[in-house]
Protein backbone atom coordinates (compact mmCIF):
# COMPACT_ATOMS: atom_id res chain seq x y z
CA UNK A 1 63.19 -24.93 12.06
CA UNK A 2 64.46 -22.48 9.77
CA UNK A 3 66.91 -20.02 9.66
CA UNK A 4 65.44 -17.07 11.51
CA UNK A 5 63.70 -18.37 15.32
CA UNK A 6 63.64 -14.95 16.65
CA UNK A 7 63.68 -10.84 15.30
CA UNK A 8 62.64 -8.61 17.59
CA UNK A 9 63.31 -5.00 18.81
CA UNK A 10 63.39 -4.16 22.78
CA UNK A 11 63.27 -0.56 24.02
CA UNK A 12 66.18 0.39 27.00
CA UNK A 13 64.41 0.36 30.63
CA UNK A 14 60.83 -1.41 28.46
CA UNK A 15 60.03 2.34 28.38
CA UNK A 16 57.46 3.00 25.76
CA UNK A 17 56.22 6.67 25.94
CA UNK A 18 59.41 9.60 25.28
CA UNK A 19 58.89 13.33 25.46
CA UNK A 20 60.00 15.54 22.24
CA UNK A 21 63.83 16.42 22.31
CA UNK A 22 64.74 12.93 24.07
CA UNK A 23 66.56 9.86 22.41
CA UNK A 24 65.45 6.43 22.00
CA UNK A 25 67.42 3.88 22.26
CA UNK A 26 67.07 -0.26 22.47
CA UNK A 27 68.44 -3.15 20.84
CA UNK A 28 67.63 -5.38 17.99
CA UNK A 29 67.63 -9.16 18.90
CA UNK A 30 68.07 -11.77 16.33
CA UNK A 31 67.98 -15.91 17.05
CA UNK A 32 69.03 -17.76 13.72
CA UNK A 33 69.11 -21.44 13.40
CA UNK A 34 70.74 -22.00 10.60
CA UNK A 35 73.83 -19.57 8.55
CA UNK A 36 71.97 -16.23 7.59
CA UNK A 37 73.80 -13.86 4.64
CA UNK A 38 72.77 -10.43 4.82
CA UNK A 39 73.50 -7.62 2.69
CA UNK A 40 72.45 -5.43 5.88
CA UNK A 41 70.80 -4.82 9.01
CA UNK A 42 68.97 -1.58 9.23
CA UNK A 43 67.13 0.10 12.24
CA UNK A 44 64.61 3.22 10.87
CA UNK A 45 62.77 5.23 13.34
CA UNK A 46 60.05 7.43 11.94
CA UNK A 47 56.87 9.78 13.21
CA UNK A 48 54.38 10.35 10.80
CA UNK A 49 50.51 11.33 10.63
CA UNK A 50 47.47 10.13 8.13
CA UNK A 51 44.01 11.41 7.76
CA UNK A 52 41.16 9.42 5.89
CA UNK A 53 37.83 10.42 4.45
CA UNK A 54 36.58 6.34 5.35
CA UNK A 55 36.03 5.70 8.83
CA UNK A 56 39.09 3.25 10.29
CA UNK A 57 40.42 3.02 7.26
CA UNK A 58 44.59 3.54 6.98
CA UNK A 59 44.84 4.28 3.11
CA UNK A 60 45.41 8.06 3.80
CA UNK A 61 44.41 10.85 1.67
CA UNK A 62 46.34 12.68 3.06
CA UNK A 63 49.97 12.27 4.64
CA UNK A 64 52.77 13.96 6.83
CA UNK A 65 56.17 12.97 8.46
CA UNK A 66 57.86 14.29 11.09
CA UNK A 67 61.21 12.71 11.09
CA UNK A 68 62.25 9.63 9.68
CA UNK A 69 66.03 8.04 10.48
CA UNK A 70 67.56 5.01 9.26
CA UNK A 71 70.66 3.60 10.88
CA UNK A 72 73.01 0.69 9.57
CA UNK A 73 73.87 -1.39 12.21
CA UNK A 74 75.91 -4.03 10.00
CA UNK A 75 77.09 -4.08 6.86
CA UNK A 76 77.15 -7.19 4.19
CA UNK A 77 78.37 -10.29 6.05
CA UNK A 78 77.18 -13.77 7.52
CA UNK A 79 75.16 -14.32 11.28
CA UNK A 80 76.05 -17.83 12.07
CA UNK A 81 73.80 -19.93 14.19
CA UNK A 82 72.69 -18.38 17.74
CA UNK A 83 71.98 -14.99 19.39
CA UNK A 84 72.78 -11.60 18.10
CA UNK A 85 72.10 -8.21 19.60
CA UNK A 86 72.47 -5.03 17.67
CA UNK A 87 72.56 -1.29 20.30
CA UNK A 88 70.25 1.06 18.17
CA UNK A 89 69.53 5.35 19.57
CA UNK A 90 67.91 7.64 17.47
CA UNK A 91 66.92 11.58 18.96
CA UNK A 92 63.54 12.47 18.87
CA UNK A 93 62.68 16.55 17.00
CA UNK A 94 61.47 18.37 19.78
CA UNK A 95 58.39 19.82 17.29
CA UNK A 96 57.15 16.18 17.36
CA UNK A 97 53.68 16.29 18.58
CA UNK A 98 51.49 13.94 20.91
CA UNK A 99 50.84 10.31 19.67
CA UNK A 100 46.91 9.82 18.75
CA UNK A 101 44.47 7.64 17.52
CA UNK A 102 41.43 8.69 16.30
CA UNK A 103 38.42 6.96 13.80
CA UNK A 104 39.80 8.84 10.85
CA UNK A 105 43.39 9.53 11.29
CA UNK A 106 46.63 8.81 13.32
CA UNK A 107 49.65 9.94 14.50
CA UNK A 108 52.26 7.27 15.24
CA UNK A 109 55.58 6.56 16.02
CA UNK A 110 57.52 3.33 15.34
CA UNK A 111 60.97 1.41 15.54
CA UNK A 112 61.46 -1.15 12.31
CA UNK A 113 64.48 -3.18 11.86
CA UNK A 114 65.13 -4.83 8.51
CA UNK A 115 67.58 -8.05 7.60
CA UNK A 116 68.20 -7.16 3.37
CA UNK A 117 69.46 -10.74 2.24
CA UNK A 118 70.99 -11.36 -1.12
CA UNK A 119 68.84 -11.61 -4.11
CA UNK A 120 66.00 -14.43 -4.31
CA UNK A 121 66.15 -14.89 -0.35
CA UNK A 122 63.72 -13.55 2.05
CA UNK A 123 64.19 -10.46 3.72
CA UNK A 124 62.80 -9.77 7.02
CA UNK A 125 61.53 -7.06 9.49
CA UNK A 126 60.42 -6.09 12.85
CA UNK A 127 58.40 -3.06 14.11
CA UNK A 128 57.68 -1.93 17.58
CA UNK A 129 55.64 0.99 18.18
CA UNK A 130 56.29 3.90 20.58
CA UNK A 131 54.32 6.55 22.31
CA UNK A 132 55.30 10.61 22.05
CA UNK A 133 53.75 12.69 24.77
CA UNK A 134 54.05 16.54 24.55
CA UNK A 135 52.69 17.84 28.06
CA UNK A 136 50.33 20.92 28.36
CA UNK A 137 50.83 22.83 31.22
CA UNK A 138 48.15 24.68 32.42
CA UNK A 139 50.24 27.69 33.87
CA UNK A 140 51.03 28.55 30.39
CA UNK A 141 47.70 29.33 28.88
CA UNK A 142 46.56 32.53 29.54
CA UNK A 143 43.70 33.49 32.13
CA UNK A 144 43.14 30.00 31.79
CA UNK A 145 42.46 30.62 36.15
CA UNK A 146 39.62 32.79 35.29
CA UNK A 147 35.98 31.84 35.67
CA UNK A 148 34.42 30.79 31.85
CA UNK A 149 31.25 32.60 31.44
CA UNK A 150 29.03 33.70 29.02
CA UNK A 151 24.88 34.86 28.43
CA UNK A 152 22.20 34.53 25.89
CA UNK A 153 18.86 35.81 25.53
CA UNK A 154 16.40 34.31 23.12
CA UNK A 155 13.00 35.82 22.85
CA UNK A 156 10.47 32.19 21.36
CA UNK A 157 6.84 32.37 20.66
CA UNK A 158 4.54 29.09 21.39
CA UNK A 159 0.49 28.51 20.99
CA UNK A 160 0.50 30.86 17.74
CA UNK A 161 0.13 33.67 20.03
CA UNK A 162 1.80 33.39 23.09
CA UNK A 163 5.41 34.61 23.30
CA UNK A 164 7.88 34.48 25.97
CA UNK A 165 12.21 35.82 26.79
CA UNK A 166 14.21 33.43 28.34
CA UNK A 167 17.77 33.58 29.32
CA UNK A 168 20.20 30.86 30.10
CA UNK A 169 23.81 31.78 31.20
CA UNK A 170 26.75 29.19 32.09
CA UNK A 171 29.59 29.45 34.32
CA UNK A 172 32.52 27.50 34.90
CA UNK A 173 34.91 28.00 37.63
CA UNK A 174 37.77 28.42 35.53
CA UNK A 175 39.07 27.09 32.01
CA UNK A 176 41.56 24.68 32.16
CA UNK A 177 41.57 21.03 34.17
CA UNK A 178 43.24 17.90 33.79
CA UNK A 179 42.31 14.24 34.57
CA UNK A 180 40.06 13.48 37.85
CA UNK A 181 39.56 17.42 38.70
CA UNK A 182 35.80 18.52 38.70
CA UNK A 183 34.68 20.97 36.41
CA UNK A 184 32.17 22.92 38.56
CA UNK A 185 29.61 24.53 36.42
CA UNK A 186 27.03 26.68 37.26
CA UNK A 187 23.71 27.68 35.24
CA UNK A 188 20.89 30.10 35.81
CA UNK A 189 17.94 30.51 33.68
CA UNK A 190 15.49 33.19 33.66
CA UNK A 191 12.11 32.20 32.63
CA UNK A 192 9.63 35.05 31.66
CA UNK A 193 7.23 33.28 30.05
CA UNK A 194 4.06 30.72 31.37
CA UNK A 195 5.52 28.30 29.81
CA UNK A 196 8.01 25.73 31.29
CA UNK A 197 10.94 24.78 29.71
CA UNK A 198 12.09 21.21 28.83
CA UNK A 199 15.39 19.99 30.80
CA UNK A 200 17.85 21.45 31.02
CA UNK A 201 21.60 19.56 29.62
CA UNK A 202 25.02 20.31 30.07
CA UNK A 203 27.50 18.08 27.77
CA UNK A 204 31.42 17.74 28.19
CA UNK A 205 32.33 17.32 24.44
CA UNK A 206 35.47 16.20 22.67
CA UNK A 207 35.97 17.45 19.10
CA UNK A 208 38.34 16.19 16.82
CA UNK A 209 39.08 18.19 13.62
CA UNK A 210 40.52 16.45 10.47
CA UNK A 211 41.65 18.02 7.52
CA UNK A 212 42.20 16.37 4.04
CA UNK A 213 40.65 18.68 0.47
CA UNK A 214 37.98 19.67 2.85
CA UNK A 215 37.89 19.88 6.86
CA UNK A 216 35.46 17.90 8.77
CA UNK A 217 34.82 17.00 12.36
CA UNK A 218 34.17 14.07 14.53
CA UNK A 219 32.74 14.81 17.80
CA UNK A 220 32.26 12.46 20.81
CA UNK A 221 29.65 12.98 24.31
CA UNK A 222 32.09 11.91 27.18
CA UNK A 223 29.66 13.33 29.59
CA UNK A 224 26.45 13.99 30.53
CA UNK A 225 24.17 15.82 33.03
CA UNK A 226 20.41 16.42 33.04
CA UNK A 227 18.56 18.71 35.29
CA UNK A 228 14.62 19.44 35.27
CA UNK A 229 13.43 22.25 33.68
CA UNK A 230 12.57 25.77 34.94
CA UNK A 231 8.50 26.38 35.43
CA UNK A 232 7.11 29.78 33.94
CA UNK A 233 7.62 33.09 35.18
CA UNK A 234 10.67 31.46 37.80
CA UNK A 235 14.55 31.93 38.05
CA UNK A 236 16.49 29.10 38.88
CA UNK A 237 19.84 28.08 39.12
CA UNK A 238 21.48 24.63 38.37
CA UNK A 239 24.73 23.79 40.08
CA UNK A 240 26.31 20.50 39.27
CA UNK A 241 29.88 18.82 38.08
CA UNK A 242 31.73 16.70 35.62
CA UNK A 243 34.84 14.74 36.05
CA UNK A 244 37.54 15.01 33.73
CA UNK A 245 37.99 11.30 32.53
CA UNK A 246 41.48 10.11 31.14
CA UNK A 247 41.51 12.06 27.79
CA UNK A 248 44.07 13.53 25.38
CA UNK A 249 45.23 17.19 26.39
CA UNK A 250 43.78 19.79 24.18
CA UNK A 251 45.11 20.51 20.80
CA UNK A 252 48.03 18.60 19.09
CA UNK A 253 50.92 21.24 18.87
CA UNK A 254 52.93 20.62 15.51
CA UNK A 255 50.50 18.13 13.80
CA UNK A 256 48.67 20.58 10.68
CA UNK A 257 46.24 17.63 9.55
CA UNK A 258 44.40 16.83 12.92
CA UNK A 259 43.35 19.43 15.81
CA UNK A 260 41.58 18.55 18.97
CA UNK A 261 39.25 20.67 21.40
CA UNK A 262 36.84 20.66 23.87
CA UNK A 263 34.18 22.68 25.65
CA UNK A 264 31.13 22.34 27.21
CA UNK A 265 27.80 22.43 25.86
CA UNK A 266 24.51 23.81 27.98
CA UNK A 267 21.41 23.68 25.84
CA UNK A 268 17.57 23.23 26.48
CA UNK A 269 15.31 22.00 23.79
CA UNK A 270 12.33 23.32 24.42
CA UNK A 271 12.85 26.73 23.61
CA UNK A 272 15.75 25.85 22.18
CA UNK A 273 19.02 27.84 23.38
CA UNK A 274 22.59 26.71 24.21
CA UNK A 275 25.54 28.08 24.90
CA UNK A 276 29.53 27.03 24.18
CA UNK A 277 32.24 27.06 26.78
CA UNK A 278 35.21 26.20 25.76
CA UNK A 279 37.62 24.50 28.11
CA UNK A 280 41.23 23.30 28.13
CA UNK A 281 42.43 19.48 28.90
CA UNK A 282 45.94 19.56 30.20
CA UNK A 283 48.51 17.16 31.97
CA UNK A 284 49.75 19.69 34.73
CA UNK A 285 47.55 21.41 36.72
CA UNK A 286 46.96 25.30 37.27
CA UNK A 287 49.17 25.92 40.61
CA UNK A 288 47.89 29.79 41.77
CA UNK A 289 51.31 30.00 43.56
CA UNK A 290 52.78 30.41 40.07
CA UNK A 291 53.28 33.79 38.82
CA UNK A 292 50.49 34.72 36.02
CA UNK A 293 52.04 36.65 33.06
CA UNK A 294 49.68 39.19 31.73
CA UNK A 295 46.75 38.15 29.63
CA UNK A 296 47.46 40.69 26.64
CA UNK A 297 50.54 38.45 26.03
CA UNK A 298 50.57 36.29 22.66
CA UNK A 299 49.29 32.51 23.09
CA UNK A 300 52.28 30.77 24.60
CA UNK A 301 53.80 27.60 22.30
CA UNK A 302 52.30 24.58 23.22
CA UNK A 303 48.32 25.78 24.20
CA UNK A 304 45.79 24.52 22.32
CA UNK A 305 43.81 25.81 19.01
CA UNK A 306 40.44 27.26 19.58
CA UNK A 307 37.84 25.88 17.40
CA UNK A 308 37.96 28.11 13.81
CA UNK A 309 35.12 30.04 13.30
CA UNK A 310 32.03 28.61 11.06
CA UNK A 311 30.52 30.06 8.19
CA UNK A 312 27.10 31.92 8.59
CA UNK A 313 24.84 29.83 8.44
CA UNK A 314 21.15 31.00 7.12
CA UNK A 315 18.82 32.08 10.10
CA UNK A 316 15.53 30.64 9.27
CA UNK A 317 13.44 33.12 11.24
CA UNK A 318 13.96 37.18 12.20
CA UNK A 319 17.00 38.36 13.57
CA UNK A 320 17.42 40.41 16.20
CA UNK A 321 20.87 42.48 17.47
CA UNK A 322 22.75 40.78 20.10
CA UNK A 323 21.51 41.66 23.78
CA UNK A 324 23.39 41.84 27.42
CA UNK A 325 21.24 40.17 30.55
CA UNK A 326 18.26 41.75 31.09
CA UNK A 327 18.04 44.63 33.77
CA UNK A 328 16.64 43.60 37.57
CA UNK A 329 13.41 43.82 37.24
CA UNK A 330 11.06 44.92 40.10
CA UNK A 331 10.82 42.23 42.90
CA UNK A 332 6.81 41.39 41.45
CA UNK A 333 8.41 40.25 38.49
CA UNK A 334 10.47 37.14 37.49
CA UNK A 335 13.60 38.48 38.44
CA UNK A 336 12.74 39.79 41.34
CA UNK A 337 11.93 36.44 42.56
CA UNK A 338 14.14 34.20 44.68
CA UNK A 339 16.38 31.90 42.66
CA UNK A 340 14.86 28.15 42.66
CA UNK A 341 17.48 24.89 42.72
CA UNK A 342 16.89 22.60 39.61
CA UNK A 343 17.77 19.23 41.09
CA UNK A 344 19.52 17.28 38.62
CA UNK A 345 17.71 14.65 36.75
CA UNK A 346 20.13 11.90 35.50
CA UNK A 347 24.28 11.21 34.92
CA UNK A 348 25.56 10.09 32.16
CA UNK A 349 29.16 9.16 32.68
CA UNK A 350 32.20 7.11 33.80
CA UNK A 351 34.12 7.36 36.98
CA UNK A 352 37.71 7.44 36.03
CA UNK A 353 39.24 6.30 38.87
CA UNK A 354 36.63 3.81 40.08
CA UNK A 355 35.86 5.32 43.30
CA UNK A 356 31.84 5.08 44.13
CA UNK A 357 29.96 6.59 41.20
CA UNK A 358 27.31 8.08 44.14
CA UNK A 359 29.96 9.87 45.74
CA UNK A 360 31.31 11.29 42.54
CA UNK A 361 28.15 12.11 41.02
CA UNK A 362 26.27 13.57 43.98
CA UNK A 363 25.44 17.20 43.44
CA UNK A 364 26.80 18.24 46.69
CA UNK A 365 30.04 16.26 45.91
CA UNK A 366 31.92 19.28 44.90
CA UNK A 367 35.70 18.43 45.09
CA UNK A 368 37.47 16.20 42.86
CA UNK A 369 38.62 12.64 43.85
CA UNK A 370 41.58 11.94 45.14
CA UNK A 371 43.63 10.32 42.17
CA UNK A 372 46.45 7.47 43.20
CA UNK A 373 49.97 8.66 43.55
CA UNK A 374 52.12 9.14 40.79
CA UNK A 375 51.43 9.29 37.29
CA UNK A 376 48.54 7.53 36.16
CA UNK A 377 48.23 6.03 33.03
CA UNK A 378 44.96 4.97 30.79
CA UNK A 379 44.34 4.52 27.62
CA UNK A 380 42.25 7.29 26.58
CA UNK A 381 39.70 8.18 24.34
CA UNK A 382 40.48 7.91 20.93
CA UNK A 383 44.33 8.04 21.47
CA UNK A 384 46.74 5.17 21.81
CA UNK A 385 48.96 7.10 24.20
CA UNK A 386 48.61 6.16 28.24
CA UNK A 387 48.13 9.93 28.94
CA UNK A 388 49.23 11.09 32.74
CA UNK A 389 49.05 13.99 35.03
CA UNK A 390 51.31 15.80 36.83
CA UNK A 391 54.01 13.63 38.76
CA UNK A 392 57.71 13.43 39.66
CA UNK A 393 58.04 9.23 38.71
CA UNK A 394 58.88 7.76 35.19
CA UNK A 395 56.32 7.03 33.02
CA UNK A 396 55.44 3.11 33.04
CA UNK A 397 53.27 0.88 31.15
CA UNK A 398 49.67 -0.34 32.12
CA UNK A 399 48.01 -3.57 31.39
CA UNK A 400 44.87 -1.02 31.89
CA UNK A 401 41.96 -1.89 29.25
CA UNK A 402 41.42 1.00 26.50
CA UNK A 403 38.39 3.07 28.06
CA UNK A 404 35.84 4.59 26.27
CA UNK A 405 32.99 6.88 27.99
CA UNK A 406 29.76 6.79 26.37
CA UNK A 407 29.30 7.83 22.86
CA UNK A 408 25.60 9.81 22.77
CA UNK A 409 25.97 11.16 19.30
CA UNK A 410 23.62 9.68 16.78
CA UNK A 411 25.22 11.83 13.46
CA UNK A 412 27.01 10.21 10.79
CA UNK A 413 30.58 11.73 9.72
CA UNK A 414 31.35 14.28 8.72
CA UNK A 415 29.41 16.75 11.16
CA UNK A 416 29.00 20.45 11.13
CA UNK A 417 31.16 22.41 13.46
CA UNK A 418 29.18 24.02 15.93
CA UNK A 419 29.08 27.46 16.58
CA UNK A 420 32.18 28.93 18.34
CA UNK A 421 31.89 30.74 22.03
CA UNK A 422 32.15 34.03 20.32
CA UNK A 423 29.16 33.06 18.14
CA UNK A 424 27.35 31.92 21.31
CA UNK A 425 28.13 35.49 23.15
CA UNK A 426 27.10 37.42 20.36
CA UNK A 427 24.22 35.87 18.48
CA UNK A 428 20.42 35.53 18.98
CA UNK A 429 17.45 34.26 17.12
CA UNK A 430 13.67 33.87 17.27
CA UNK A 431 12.35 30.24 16.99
């Protein structure tokens, strides 16, 4: 049968996922069958991070640690025939940052336990794998209660003659949610032209920013609305909603090689316009019974990166200086007019709790579903870590399958970052 029958490595209470600053501890089980001579038995623990330029590919090409600690737990000796059990605790850096998984890089965290027999024998080794969570708190992050809101005005011209201004502005209710909350977004477009516009789409997108010689980005649709577009010479408004699905919080605090952020994007295609809202993903919620500290105070430790800034790109048509909304007009023109609903068109995206998807998805549906108690764990998109919101209970394991929302992106890696919300505010163009 040999002389090993069992090495393995057991965590204490089976708990997997730790929070920076705590210890881990567990015990190394060994079942030999025959006389085993060992130089020694060693337990490392160790947090690292690698980034790729090949899609799902580990050779890294580029590399950093966050702690790595090896412990002897015997020395040179002899472990005779049956069961041995070796007590193992290691502290975890509080810098440490959130476990992840992504297509092009990782951060991971691991136990491995080593037998070193003498020379010409077989040595042997065990690894278990745990999870780091570093939780964002939403009361932390400045005005992050504040509506999100910003305008743009793009002046197109169609039939060779023809020309038309249109306006689209976006509006979220604030800027920070976690898991099941709605993100209640409203948009109003002006059209003052006799042309109608094609849909109108708002996307909740996750961007994921990796940095080896050069910095690229992987970006992934998690959801999806569609509304109908806005006829000529009308003012409409489009109010609708998007569940926040189980995903990663926003940014990865003390990781330099990988940054992730989100924000919404509202765009039509025909003229084409969008804007950029950028939102945060947390794990505890914004409570308004908690004291706000001013806004003009420095970005607390702990909130998430905002996208960097792109380089100017070449305008391919005549520029024009960047433009507030348009004045009221006089009640015979467009914006005089009454605003118009745009029903909503088509959802694209995955109830996260499995409650009914009509319910959840129904325009007049505006408040969020009512999660399960305690924290909930799923395995989120691209990140190994069962991410949870706010709750009192210890974390536990889930035998929940990995979800994935819908990937609508059709580009190939690396993609361009897109322009920032500052960009958005401040830029137009002619098409």
């Amino acid at each position: 049968m040999g002389k090993l029958l069992e090495f393995d490595i057991t965590f204490a209470n089976n708990k997997l996922v730790y929070n920076p600053g705590e210890s881990i501890s567990g015990t190394v089980k060994i079942k030999i069958g025959n006389l085993l001579h060992y130089k020694a038995v060693k337990v490392n623990c160790q947090g690292s991070c690698g980034v790729s330029n090949k899609l799902n590919e580990e050779d890294w090409a580029v590399e950093e640690q966050y702690f790595s600690s090896t412990l002897s737990v015997a020395d040179k000796g002899s472990l005779a025939r049956g069961d041995h059990s070796f007590p193992f605790q290691f502290l975890i850096p509080d810098t440490a940052p959130t476990s992840y998984e992504g297509p092009y890089g990782k951060i991971t965290y691991r136990v491995r336990a080593s037998i070193d027999t003498p020379r010409f024998s077989k040595d042997y080794k065990a690894q278990k794998s745990f999870y780091l969570l570093k939780p964002l708190n939403l009361n932390e992050v400045p005005d992050i209660e504040k509506p999100n809101s910003t305008t743009i005005t793009k002046q197109f011209t169609y039939l060779l003659v023809k020309s038309g201004t249109l306006t689209l502005k976006a509006k979220t209710d604030q800027r920070g949610y976690i898991p099941g909350q709605v993100i209640k977004l409203s948009t109003e477009i002006h059209n003052k032209s006799s042309k109608r516009t094609d849909c109108v789409l708002a996307s909740l997108i996750q961007k994921v920013t990796f940095k080896t010689k050069r910095v690229a980005c992987d970006f992934r649709t998690i959801a999806e609305v569609e509304g109908v577009g806005v006829k000529g010479g009308k003012r409409a408004e489009w109010k609708e909603q998007i569940i926040v699905p189980p995903l990663p919080q926003s940014g990865l605090e003390g990781c330099t090689l990988i940054s992730l952020d989100y924000f919404l994007k509202v765009s039509l295609k025909s003229p084409e316009v969008l804007v950029i809202l950028p939102i945060h993903i947390g794990n505890i919620a914004f409570d308004p019974t908690i004291p706000r500290a001013p806004s003009q105070h420095p970005r607390p430790s702990g909130a998430p990166r905002m996208p960097p800034r792109p380089s100017p790109r070449r305008s391919t048509g005549p520029s024009a200086s960047p433009s507030a909304p348009p004045a009221e007009e006089s009640p015979g023109g467009a914006e005089g007019m009454a605003r118009e609903a745009i029903p909503t068109k088509s959802h694209s995206q995955q109830d996260p709790f499995a409650s009914p998807s009509a319910r959840a998805l129904t325009p007049g549906y505006l408040t969020a579903p009512t999660p399960p108690a305690g924290p909930q764990f799923s395995l989120s998109t691209g990140a190994t870590i069962p991410f949870f919101f706010e709750g009192r209970a210890g974390p536990v394991p889930t035998p929940s399958p990995l979800v994935l929302p819908p990937d609508y992106s059709s580009q190939e890696y690396p993609h361009e970052p897109p322009p920032t919300y500052e960009e958005s505010c401040s830029s137009t163009s002619r098409i």
